[in-house]
N, C-alpha and C. Protein backbone atom coordinates (compact mmCIF):
# COMPACT_ATOMS: atom_id res chain seq x y z
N UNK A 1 26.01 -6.01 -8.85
CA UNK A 1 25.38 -4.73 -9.13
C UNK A 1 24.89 -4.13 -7.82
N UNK A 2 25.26 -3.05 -7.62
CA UNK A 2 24.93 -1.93 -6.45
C UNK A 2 23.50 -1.65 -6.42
N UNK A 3 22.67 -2.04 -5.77
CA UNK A 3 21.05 -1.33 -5.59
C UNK A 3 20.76 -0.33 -4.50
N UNK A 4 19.67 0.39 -4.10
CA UNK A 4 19.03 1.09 -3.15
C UNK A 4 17.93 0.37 -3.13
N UNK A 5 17.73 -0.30 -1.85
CA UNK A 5 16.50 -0.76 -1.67
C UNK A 5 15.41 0.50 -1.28
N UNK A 6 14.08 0.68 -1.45
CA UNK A 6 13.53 1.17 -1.55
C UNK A 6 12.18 0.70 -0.61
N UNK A 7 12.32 -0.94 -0.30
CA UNK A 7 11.15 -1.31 0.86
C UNK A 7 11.92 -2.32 1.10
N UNK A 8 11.22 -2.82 2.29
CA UNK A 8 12.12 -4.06 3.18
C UNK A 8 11.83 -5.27 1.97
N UNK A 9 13.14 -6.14 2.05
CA UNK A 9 12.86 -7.42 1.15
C UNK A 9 13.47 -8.40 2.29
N UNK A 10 12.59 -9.83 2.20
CA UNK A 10 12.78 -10.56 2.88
C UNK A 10 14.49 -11.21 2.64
N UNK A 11 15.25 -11.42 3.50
CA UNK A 11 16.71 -11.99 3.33
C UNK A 11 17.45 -10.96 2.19
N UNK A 12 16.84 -9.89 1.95
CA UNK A 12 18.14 -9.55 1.58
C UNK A 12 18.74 -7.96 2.10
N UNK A 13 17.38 -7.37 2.41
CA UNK A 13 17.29 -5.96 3.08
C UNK A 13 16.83 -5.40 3.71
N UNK A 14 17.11 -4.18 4.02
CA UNK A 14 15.98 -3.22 4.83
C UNK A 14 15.72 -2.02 3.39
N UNK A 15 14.39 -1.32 3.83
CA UNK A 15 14.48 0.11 3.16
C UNK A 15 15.71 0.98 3.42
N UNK A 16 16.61 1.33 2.81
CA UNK A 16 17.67 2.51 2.51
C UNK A 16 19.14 1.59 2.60
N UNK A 17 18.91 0.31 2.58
CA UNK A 17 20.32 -0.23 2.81
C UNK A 17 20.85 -0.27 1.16
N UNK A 18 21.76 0.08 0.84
CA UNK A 18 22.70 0.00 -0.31
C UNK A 18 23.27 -1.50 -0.40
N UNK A 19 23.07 -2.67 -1.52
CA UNK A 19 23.40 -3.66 -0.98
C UNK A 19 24.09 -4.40 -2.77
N UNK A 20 24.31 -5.18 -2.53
CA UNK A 20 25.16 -5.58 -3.76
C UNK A 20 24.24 -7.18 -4.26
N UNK A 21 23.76 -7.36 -5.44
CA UNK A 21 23.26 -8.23 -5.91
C UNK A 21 23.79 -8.78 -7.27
N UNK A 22 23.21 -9.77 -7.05
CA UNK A 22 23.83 -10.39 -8.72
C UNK A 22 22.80 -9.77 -10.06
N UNK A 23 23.34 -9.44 -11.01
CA UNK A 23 22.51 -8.13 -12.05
C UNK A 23 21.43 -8.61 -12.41
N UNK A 24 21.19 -9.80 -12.57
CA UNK A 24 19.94 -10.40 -13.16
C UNK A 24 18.81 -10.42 -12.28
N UNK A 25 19.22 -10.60 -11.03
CA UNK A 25 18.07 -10.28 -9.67
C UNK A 25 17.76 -8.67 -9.88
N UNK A 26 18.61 -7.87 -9.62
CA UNK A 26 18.41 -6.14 -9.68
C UNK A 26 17.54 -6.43 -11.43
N UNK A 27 18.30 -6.70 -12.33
CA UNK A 27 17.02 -6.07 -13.46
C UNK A 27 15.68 -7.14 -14.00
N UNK A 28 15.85 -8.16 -12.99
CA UNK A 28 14.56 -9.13 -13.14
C UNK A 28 13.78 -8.98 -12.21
N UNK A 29 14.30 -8.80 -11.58
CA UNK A 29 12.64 -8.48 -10.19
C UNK A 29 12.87 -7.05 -9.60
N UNK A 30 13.83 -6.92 -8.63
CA UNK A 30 14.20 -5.76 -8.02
C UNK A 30 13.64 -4.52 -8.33
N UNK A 31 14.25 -4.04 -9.57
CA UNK A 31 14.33 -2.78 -9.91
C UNK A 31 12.38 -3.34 -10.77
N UNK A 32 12.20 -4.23 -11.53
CA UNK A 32 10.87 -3.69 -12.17
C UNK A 32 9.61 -3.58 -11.18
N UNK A 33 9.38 -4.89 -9.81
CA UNK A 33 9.08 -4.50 -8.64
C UNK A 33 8.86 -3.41 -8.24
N UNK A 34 9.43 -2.50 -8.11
CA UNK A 34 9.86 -0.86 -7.20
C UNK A 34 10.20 -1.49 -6.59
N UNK A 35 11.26 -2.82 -6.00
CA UNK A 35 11.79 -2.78 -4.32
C UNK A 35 12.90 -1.88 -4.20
N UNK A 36 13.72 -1.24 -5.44
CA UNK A 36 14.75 -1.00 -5.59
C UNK A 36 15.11 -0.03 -6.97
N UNK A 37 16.05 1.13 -6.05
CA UNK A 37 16.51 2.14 -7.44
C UNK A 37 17.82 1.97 -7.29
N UNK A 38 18.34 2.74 -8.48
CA UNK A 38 19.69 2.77 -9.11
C UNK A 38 20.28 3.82 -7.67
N UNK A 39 21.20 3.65 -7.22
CA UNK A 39 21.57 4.48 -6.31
C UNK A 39 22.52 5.77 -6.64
N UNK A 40 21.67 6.82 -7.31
CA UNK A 40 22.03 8.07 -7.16
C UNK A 40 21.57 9.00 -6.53
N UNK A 41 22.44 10.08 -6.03
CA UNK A 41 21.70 11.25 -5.55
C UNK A 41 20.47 11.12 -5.21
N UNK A 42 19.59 11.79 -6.24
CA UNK A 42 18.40 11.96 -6.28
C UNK A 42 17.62 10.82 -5.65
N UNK A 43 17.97 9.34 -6.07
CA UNK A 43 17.36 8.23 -5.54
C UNK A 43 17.76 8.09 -3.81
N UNK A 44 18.41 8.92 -3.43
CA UNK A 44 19.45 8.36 -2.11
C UNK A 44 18.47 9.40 -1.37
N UNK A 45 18.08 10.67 -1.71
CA UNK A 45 17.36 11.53 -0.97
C UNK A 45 16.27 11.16 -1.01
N UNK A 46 15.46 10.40 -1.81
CA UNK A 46 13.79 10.13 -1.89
C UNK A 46 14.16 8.88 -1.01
N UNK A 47 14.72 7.74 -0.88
CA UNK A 47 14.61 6.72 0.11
C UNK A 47 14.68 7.42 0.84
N UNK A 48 15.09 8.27 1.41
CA UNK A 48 15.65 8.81 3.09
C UNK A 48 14.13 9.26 3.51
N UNK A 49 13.46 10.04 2.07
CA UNK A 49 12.11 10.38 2.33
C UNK A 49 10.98 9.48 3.49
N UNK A 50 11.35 8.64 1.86
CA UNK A 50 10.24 7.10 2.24
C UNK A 50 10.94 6.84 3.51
N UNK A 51 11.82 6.51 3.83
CA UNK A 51 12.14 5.70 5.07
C UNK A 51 11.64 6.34 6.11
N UNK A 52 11.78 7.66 6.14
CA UNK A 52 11.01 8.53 7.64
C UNK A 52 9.45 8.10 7.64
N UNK A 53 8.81 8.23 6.67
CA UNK A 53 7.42 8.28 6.69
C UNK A 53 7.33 6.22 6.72
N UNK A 54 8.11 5.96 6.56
CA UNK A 54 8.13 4.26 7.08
C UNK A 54 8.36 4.44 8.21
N UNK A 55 9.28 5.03 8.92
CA UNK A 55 9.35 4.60 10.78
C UNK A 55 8.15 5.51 11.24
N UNK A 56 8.07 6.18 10.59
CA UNK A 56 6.54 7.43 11.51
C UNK A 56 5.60 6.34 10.99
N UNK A 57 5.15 5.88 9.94
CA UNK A 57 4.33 4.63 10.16
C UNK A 57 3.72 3.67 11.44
N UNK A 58 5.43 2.87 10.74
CA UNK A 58 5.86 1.89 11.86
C UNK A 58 5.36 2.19 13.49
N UNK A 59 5.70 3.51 13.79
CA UNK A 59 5.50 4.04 15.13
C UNK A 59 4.38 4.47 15.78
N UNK A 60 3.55 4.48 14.68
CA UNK A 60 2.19 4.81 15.00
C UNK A 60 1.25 3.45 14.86
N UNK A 61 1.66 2.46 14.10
CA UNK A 61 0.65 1.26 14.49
C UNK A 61 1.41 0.31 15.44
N UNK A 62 2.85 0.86 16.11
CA UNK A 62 3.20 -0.08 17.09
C UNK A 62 2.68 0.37 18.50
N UNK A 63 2.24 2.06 18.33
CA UNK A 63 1.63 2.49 19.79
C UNK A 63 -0.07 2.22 19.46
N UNK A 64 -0.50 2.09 18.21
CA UNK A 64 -2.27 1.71 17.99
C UNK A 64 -1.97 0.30 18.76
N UNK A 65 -0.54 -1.17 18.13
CA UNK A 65 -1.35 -2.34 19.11
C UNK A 65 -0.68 -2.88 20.71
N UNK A 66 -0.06 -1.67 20.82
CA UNK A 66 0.20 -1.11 22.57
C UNK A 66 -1.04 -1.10 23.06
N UNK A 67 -1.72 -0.28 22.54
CA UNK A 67 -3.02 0.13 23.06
C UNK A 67 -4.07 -0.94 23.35
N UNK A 68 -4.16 -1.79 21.90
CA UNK A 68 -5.10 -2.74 22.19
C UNK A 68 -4.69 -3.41 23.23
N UNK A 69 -3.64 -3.62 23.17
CA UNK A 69 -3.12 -4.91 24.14
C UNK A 69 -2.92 -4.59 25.52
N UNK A 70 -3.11 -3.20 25.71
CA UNK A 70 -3.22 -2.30 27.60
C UNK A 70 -4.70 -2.68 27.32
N UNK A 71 -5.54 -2.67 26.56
CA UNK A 71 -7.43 -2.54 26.86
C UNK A 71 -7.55 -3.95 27.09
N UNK A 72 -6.73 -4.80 26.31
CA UNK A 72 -7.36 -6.14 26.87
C UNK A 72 -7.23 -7.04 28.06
N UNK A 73 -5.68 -6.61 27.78
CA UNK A 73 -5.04 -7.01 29.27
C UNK A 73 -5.19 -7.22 30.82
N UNK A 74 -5.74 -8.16 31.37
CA UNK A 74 -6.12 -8.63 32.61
C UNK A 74 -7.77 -8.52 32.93
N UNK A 75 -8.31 -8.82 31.59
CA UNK A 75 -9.62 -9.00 31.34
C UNK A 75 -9.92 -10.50 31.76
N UNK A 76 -11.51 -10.56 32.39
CA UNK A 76 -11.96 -12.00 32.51
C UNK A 76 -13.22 -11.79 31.63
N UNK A 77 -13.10 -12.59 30.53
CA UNK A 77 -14.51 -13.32 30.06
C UNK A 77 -15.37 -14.81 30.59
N UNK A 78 -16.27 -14.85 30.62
CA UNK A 78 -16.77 -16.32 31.00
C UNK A 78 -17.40 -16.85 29.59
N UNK A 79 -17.52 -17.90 29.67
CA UNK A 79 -18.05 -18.76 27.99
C UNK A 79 -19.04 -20.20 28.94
N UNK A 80 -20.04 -19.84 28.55
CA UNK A 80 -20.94 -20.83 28.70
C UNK A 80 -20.79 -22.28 27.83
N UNK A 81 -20.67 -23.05 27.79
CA UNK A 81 -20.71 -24.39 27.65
C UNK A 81 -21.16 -25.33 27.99
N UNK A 82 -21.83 -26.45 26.85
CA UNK A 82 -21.81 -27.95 27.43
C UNK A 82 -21.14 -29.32 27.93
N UNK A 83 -21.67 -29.17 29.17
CA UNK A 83 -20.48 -30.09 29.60
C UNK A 83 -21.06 -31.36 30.32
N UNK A 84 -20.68 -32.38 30.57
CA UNK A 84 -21.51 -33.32 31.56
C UNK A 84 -20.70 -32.97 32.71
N UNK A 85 -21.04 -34.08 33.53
CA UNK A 85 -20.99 -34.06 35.47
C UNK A 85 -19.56 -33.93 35.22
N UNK A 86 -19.07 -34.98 34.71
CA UNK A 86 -17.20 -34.68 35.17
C UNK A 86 -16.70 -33.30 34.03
N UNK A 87 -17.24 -32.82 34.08
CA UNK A 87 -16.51 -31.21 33.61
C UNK A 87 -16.10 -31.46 32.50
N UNK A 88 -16.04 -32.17 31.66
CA UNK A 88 -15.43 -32.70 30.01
C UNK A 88 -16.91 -31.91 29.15
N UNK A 89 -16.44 -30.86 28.41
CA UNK A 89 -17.00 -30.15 26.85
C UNK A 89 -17.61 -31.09 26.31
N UNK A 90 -18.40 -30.83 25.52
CA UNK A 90 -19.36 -31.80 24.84
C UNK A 90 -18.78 -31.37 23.53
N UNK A 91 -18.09 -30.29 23.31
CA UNK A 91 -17.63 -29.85 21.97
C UNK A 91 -15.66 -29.23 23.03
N UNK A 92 -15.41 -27.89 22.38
CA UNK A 92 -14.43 -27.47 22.87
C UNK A 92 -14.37 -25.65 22.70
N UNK A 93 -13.92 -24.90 23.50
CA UNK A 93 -13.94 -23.69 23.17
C UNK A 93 -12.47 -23.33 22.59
N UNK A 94 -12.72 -22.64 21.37
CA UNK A 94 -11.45 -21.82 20.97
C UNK A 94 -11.37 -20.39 20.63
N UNK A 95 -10.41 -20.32 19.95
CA UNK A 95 -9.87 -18.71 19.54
C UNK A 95 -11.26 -18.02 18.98
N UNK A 96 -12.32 -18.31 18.52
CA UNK A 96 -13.64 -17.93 17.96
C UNK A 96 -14.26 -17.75 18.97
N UNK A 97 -14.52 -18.51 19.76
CA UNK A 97 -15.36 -18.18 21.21
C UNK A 97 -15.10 -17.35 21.97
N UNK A 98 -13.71 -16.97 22.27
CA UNK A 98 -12.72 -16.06 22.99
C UNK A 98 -13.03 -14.67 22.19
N UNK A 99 -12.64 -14.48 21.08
CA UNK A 99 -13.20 -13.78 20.86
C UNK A 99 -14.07 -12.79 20.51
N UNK A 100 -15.30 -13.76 20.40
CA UNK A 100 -16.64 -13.05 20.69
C UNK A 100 -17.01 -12.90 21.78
N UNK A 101 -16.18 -13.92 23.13
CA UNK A 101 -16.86 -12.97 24.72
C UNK A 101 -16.17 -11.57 24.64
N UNK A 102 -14.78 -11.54 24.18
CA UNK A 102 -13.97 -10.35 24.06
C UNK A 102 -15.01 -9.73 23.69
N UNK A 103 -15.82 -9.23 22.61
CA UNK A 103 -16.52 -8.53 21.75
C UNK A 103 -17.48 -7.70 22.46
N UNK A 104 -18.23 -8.48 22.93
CA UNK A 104 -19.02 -8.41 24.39
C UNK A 104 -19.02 -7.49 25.00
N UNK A 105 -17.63 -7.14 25.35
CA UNK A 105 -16.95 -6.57 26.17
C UNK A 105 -16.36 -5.01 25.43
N UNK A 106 -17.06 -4.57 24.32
CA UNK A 106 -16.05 -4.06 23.18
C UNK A 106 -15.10 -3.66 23.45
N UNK A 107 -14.08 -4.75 23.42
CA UNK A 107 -12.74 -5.80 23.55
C UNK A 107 -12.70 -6.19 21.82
N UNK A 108 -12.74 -5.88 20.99
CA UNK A 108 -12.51 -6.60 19.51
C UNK A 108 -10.87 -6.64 19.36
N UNK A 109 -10.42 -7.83 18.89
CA UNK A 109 -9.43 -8.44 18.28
C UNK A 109 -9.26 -9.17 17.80
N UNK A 110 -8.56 -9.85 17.00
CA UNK A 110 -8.58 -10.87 15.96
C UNK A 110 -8.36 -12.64 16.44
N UNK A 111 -9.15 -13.43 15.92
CA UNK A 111 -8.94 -14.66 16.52
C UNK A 111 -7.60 -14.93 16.33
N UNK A 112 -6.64 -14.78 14.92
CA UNK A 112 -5.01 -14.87 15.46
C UNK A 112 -4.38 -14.69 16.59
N UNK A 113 -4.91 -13.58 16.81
CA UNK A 113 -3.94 -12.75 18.33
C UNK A 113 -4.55 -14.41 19.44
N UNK A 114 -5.40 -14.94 19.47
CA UNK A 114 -5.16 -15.72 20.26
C UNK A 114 -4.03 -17.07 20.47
N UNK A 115 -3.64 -17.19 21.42
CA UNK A 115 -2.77 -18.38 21.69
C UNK A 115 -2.86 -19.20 22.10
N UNK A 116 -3.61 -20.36 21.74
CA UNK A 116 -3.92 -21.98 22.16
C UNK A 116 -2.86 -22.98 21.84
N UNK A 117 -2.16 -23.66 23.28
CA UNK A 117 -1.63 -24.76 22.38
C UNK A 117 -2.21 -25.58 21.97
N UNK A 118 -3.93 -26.08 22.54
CA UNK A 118 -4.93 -26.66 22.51
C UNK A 118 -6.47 -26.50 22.97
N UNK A 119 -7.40 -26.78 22.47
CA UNK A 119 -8.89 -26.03 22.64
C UNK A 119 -8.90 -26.65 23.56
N UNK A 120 -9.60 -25.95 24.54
CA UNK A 120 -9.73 -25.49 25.84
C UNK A 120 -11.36 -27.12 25.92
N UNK A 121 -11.20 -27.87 26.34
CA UNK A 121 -12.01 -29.01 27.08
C UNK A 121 -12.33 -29.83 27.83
N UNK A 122 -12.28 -28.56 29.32
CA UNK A 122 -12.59 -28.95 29.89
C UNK A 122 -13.31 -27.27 30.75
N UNK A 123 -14.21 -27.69 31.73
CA UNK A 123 -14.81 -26.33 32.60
C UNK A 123 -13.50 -25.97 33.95
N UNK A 124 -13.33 -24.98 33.46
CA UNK A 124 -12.27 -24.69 34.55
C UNK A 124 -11.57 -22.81 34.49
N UNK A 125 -11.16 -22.47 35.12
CA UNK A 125 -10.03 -20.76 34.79
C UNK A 125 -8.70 -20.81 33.87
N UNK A 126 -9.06 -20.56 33.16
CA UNK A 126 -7.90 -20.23 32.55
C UNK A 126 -6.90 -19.24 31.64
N UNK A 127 -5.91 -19.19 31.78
CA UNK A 127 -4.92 -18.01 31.77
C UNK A 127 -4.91 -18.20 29.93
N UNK A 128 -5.23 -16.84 28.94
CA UNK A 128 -5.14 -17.10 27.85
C UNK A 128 -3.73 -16.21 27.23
N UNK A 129 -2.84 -16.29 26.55
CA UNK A 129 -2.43 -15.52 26.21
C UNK A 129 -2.49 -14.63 24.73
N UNK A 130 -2.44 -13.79 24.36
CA UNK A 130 -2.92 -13.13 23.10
C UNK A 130 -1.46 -11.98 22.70
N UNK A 131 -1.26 -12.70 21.65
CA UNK A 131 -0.06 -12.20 20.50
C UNK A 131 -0.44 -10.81 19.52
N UNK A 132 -0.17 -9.88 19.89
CA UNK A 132 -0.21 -8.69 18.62
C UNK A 132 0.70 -8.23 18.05
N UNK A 133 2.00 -8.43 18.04
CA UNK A 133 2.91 -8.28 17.43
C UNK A 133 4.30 -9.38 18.32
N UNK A 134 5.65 -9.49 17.82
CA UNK A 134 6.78 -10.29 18.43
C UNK A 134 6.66 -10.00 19.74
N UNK A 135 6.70 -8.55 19.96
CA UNK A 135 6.91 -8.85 21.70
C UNK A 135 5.91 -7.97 22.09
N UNK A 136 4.60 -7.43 21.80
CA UNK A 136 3.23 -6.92 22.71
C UNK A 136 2.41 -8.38 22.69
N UNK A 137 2.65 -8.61 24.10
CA UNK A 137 1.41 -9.31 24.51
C UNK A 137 0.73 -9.28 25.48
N UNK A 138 -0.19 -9.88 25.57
CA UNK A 138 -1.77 -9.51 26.96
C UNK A 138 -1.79 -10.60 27.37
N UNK A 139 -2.42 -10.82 28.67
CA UNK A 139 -2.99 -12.08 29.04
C UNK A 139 -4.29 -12.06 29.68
N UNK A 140 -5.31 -13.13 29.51
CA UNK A 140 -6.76 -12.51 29.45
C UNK A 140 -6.77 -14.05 30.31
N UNK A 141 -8.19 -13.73 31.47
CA UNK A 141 -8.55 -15.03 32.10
C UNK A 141 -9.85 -15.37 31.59
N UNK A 142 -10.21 -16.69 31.12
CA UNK A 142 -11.54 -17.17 30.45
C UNK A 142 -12.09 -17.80 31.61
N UNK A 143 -13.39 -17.87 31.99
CA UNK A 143 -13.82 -19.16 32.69
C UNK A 143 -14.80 -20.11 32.05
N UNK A 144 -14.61 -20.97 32.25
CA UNK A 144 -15.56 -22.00 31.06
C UNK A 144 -16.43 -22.78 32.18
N UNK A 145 -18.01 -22.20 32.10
CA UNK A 145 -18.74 -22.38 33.27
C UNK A 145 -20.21 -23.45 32.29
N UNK A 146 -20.60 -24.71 32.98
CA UNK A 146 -21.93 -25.42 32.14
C UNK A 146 -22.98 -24.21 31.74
N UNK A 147 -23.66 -24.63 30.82
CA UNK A 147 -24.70 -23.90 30.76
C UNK A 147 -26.12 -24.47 31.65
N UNK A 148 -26.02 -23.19 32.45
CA UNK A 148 -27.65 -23.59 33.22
C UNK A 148 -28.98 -23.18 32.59
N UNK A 149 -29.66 -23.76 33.38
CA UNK A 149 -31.30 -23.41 33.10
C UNK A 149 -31.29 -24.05 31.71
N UNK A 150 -30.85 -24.77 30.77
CA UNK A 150 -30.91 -25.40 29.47
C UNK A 150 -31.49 -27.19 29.80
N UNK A 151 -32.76 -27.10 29.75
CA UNK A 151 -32.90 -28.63 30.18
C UNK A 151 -33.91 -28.58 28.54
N UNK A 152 -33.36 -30.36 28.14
CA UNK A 152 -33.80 -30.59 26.94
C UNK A 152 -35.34 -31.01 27.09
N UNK A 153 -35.89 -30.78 25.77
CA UNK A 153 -37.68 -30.53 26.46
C UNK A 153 -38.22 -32.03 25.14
N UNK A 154 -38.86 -32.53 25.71
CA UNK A 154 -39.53 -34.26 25.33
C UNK A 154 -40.36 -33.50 24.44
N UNK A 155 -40.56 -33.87 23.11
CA UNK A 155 -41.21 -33.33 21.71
C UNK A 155 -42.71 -33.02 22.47
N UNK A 156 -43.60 -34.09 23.36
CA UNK A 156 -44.84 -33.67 23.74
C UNK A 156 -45.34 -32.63 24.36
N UNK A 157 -44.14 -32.04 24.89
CA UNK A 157 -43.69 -31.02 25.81
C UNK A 157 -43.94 -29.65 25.40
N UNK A 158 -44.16 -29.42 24.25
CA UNK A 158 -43.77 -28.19 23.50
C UNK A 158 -44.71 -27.13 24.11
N UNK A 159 -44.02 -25.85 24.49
CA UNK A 159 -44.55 -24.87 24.92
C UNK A 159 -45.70 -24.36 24.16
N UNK A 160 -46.64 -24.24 25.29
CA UNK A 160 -48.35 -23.81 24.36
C UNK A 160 -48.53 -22.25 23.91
N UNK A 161 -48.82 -22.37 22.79
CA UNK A 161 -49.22 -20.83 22.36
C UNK A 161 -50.77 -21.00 22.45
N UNK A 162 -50.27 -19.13 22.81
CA UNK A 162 -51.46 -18.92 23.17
C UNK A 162 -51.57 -17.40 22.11
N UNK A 163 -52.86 -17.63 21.34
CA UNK A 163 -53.27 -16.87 20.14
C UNK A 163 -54.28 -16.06 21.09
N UNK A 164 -54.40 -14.57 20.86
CA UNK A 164 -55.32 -13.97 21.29
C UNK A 164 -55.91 -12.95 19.99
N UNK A 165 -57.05 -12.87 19.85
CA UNK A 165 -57.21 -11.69 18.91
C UNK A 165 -58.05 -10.84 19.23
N UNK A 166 -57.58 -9.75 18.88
CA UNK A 166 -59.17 -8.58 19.46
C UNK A 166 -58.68 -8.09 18.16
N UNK A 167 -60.52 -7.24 18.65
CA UNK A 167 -61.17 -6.71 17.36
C UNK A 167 -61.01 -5.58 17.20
N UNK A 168 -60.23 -5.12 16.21
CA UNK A 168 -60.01 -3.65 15.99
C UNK A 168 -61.59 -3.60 14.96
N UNK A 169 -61.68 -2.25 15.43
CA UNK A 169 -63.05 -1.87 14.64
C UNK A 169 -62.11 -1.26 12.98
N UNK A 170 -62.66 -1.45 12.07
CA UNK A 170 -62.40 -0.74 10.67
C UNK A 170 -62.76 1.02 10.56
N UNK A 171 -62.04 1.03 10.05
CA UNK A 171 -62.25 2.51 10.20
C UNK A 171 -62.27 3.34 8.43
């Protein structure tokens, strides 16, 4: 049976391709779906519709994650961490950490877009790369520096408050 696809279907089409299926696929899923009309006339001019306003789509959120990916691109964040003397994480930084220094920076993107083959554990520069679509990508430098001035404080230790009160008169 002859169909008009009507939206992209995985393995078997694109929107506006005319394609040949076995009948029980076209009147069991296909056609009650909307992926797909009967290919006449009338149906052949409304895909052509849809399909423009699909690539003017398409074309406008492929130059929106152009964009992100020129703003992020050749950015350095730093990420504070615990680490002992030989530079080894006490935990590990990943795609979450990355991108909340991004954020920081209002730099927002999604922890997906990041690319780890492995969390980052150890203190050192490093080259990150970040995925927004098959082929826009950025590359961002992190530095993963100890955290200073953090010294752990002995329970007796505890910083003294100091209560003051003055006297407001009543009124």
């Amino acid at each position: 049976m002859k169909v008009l696809l009507r939206k992209n279907v995985t393995n078997v089409g694109k929107i506006g391709d005319l394609i040949e299926v076995k009948p029980g696929y076209a009147r069991n899923y296909l056609l009650p779906q909307g992926f797909a009309y009967e290919p006449t006339a009338a149906n052949i001019k409304q895909v052509e519709r849809e399909k423009l306003k699909y690539l003017q789509e398409l074309a406008r959120q492929r130059a929106e994650i152009q964009a992100r990916a020129a703003l992020v691109n050749g950015k350095e964040v730093t990420i504070s961490a615990r680490a002992n003397e030989e530079g080894q994480l006490y935990g590990s930084v990943g795609p979450a950490q990355i991108v909340a220094a991004l954020a920081e920076q209002n730099c927002f993107i999604e922890a997906e877009n990041v690319v780890l083959d492995e969390p980052i554990r150890k203190l050192d520069k490093y080259t990150v790369a970040l995925k927004f679509a098959e082929d826009v990508t950025a590359a961002i430098s992190v530095w993963v520096v100890p955290i200073h001035g953090e010294e752990p404080q002995a329970p007796d230790e505890a910083p003294a408050e100091t209560t003051e009160t003055t006297d407001v008169p009543n009124e």
